[in-house]
PDB file of N, CA and C in Angstrom:
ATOM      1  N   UNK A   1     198.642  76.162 214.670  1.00  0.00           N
ATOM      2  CA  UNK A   1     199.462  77.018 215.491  1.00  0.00           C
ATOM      3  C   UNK A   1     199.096  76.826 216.954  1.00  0.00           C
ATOM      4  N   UNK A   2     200.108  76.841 218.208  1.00  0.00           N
ATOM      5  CA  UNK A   2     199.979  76.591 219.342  1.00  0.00           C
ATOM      6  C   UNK A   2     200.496  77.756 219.957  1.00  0.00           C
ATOM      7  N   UNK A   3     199.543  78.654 220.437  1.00  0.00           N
ATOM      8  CA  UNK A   3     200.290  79.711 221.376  1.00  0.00           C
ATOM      9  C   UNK A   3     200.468  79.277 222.579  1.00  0.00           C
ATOM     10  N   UNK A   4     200.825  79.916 223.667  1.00  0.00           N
ATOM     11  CA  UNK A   4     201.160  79.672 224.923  1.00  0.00           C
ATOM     12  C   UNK A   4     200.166  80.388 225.415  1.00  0.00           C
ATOM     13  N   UNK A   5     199.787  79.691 226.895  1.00  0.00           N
ATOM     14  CA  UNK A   5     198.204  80.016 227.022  1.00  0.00           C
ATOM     15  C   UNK A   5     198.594  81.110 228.119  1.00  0.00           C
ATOM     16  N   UNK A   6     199.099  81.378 228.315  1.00  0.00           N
ATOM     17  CA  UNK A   6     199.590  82.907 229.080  1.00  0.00           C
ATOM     18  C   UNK A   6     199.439  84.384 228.281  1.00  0.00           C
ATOM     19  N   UNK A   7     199.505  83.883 227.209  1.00  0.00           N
ATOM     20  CA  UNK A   7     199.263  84.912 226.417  1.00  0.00           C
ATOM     21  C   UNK A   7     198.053  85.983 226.036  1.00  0.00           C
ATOM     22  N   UNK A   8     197.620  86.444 226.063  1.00  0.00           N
ATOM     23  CA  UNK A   8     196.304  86.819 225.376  1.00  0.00           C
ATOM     24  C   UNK A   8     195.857  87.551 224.224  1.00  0.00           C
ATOM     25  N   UNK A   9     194.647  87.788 223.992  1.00  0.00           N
ATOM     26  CA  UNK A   9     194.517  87.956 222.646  1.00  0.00           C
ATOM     27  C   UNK A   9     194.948  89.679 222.236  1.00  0.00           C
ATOM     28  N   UNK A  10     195.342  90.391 223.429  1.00  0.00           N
ATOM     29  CA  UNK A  10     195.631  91.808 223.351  1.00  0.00           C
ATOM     30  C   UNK A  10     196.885  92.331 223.625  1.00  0.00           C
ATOM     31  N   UNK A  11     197.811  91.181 223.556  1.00  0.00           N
ATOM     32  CA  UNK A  11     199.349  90.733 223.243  1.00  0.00           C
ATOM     33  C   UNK A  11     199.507  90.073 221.954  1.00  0.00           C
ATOM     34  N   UNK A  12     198.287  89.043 221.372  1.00  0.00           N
ATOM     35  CA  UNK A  12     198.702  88.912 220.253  1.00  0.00           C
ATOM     36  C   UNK A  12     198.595  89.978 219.330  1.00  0.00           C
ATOM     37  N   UNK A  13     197.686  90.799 219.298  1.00  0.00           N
ATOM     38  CA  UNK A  13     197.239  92.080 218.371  1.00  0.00           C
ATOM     39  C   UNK A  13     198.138  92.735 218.147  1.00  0.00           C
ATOM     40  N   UNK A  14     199.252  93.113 219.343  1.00  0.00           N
ATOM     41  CA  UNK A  14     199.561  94.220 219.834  1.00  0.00           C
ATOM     42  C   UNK A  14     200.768  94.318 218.482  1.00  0.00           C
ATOM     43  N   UNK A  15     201.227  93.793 218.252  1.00  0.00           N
ATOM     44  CA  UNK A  15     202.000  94.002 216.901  1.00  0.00           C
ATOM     45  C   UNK A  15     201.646  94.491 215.471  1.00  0.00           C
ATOM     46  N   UNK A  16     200.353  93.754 215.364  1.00  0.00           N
ATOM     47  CA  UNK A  16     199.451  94.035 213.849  1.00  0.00           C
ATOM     48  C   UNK A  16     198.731  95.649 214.751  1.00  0.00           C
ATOM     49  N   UNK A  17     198.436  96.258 215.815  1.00  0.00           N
ATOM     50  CA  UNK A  17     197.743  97.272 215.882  1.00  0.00           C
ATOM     51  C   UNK A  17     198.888  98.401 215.398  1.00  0.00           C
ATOM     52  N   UNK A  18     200.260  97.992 215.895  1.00  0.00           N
ATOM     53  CA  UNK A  18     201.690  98.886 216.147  1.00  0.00           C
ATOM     54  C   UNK A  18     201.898  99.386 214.482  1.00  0.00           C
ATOM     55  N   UNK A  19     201.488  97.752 213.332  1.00  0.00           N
ATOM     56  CA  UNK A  19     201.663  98.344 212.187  1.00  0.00           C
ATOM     57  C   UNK A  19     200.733  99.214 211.595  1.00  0.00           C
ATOM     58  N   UNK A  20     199.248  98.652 211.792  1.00  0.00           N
ATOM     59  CA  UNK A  20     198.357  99.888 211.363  1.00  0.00           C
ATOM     60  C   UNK A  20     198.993 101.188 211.769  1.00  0.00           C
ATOM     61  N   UNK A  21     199.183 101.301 212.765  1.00  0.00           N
ATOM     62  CA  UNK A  21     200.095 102.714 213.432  1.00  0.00           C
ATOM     63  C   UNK A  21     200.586 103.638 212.501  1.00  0.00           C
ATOM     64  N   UNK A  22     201.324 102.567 212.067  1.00  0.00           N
ATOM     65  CA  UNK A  22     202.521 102.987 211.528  1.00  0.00           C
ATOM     66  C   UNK A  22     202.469 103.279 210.270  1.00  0.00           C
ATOM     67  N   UNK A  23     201.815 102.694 209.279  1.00  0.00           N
ATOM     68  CA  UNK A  23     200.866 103.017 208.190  1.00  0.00           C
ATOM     69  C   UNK A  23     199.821 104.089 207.826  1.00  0.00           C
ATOM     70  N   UNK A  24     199.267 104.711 209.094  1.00  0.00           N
ATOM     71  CA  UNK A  24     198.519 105.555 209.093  1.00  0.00           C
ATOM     72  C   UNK A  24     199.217 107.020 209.261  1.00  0.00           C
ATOM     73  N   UNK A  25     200.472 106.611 210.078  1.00  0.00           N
ATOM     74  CA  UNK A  25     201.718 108.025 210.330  1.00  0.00           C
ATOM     75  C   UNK A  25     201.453 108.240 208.972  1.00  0.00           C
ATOM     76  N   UNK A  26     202.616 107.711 208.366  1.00  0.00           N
ATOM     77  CA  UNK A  26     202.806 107.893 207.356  1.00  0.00           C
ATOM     78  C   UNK A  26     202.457 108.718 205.894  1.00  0.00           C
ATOM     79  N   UNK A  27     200.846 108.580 206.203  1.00  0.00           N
ATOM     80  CA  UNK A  27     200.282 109.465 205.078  1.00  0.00           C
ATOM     81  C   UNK A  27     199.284 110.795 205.764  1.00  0.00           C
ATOM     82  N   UNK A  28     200.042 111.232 206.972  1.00  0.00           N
ATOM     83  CA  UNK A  28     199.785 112.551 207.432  1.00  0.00           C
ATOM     84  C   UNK A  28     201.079 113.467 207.658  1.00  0.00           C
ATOM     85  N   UNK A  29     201.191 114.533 207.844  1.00  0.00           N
ATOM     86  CA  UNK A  29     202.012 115.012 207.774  1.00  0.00           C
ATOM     87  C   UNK A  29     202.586 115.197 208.815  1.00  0.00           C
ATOM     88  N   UNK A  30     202.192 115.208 210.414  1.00  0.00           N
ATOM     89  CA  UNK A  30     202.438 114.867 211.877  1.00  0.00           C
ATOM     90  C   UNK A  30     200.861 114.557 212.408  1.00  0.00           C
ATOM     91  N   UNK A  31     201.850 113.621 213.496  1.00  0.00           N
ATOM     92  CA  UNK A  31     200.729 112.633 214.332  1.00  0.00           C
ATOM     93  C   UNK A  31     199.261 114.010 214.664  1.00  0.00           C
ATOM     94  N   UNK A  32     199.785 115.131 214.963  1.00  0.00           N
ATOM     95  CA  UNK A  32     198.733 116.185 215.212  1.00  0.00           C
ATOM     96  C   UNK A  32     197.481 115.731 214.170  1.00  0.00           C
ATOM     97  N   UNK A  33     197.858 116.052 212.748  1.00  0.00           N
ATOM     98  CA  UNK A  33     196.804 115.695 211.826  1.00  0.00           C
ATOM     99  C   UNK A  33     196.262 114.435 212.017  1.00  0.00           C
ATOM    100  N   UNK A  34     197.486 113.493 212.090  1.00  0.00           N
ATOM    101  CA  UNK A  34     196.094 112.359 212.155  1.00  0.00           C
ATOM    102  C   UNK A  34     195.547 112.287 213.418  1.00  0.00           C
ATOM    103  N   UNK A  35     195.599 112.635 214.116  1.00  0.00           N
ATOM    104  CA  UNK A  35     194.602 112.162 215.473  1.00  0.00           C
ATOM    105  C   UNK A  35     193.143 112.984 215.058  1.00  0.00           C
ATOM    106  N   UNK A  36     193.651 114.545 214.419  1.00  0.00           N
ATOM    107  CA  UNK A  36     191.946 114.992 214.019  1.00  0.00           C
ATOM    108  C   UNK A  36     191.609 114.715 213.282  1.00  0.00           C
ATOM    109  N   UNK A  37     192.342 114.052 212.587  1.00  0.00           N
ATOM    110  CA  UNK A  37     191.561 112.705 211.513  1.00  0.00           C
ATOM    111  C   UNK A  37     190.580 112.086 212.255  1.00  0.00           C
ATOM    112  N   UNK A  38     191.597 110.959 212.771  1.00  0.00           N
ATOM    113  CA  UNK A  38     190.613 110.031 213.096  1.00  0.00           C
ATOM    114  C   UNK A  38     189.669 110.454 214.226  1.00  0.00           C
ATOM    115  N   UNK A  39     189.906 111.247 214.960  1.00  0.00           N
ATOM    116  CA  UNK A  39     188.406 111.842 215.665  1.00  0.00           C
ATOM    117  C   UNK A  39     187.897 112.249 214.909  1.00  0.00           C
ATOM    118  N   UNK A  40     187.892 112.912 213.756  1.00  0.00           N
ATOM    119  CA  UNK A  40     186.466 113.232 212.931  1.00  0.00           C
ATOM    120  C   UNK A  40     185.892 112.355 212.540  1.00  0.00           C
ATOM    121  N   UNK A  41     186.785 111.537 211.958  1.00  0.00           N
ATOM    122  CA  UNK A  41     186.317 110.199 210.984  1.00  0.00           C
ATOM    123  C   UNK A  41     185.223 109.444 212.515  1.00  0.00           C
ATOM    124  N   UNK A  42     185.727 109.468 213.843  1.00  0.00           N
ATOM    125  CA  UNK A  42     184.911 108.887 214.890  1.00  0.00           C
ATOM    126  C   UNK A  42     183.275 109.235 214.885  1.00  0.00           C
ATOM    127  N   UNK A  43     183.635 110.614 214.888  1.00  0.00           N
ATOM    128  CA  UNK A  43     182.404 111.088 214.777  1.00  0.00           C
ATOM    129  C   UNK A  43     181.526 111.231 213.591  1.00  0.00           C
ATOM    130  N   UNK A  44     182.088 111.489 212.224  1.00  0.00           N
ATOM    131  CA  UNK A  44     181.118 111.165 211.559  1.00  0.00           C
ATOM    132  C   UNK A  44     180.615 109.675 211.184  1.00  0.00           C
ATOM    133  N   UNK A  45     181.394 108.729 211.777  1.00  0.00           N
ATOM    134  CA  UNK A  45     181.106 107.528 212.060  1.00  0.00           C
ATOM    135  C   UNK A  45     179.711 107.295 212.701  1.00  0.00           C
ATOM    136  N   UNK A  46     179.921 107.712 214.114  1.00  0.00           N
ATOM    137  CA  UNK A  46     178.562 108.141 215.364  1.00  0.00           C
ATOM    138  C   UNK A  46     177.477 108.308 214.600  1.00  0.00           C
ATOM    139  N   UNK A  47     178.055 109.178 213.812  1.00  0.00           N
ATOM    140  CA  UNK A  47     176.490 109.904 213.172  1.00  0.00           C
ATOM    141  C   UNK A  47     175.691 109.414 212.021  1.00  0.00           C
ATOM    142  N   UNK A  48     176.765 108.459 211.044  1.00  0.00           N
ATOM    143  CA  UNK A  48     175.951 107.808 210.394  1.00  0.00           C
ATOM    144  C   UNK A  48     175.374 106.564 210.608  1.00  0.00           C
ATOM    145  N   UNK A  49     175.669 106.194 212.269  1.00  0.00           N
ATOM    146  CA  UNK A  49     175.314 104.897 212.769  1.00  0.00           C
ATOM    147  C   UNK A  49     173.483 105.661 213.103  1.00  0.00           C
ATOM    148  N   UNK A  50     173.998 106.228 213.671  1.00  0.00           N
ATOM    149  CA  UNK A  50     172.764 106.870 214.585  1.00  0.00           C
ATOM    150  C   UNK A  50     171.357 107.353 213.425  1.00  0.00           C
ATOM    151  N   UNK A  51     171.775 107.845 212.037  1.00  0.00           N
ATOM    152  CA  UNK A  51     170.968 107.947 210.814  1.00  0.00           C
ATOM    153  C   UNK A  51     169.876 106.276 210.697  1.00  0.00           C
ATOM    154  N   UNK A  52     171.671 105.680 210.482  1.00  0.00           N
ATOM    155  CA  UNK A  52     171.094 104.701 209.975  1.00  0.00           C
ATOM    156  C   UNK A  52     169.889 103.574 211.181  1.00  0.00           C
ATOM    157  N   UNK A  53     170.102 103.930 212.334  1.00  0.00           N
ATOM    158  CA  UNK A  53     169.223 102.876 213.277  1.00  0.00           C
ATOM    159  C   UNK A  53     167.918 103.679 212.943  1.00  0.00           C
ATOM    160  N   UNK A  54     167.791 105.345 213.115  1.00  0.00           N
ATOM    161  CA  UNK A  54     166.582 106.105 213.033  1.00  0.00           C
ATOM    162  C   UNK A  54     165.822 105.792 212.007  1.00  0.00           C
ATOM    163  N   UNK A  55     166.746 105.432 210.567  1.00  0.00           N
ATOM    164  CA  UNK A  55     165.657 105.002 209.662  1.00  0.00           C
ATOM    165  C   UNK A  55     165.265 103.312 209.895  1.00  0.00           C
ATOM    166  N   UNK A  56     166.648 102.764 210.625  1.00  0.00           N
ATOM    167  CA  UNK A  56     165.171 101.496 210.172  1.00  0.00           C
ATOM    168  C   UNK A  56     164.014 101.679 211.428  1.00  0.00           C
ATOM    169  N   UNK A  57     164.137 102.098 212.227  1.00  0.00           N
ATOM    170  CA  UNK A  57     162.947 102.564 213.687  1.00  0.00           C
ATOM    171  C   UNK A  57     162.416 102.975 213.243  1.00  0.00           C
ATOM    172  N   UNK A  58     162.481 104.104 212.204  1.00  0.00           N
ATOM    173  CA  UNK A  58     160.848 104.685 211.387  1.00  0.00           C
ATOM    174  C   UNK A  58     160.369 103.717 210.481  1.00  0.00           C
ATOM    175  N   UNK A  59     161.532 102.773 209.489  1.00  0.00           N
ATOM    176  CA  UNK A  59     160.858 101.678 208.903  1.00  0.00           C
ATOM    177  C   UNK A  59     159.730 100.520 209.488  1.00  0.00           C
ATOM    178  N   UNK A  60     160.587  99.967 210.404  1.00  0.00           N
ATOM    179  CA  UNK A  60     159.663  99.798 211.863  1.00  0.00           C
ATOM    180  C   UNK A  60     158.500  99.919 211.974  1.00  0.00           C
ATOM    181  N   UNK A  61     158.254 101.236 212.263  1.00  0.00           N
ATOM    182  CA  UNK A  61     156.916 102.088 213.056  1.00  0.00           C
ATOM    183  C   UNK A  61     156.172 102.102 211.739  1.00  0.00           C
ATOM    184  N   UNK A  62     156.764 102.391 210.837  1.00  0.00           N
ATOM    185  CA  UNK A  62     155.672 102.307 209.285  1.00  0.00           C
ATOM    186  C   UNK A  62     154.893 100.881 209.149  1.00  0.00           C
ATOM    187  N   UNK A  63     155.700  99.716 209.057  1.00  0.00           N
ATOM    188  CA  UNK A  63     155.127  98.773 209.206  1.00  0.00           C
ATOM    189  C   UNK A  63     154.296  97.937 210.055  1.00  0.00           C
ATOM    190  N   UNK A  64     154.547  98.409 210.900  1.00  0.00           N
ATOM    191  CA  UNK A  64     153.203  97.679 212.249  1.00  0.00           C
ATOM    192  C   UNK A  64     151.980  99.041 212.027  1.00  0.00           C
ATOM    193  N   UNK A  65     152.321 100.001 211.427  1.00  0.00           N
ATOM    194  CA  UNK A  65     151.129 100.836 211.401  1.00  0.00           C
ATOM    195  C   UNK A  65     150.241 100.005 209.965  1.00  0.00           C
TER     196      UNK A  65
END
């Protein structure tokens, strides 16, 4: 495939992001719900990132002890 080099990669997306979109409408009942969807889902995201670095940093600290 040969794109045109004017293009970029956040013009090519921009179609496949429009369908996720549109897929995700769909199985809420208005856009209201899903947006506090997916901000929750953000945040409990955050938080199981943040679990998970703390344990390997204590794994870490266990082992050089």
């Amino acid at each position: 495939m040969v794109f045109p080099l004017f293009k970029s990669m956040t013009e090519l997306l921009l179609p496949v992001k429009q369908e996720e979109k549109i897929k995700r409408e769909k199985g809420f009942a208005s856009q209201e719900a899903m947006y506090k969807y997916i901000k929750l889902t953000e945040q409990m995201n955050k938080r199981v990132k943040r679990r998970m670095a703390k344990r390997i940093l204590e794994q870490s600290l266990k082992k050089r002890a």
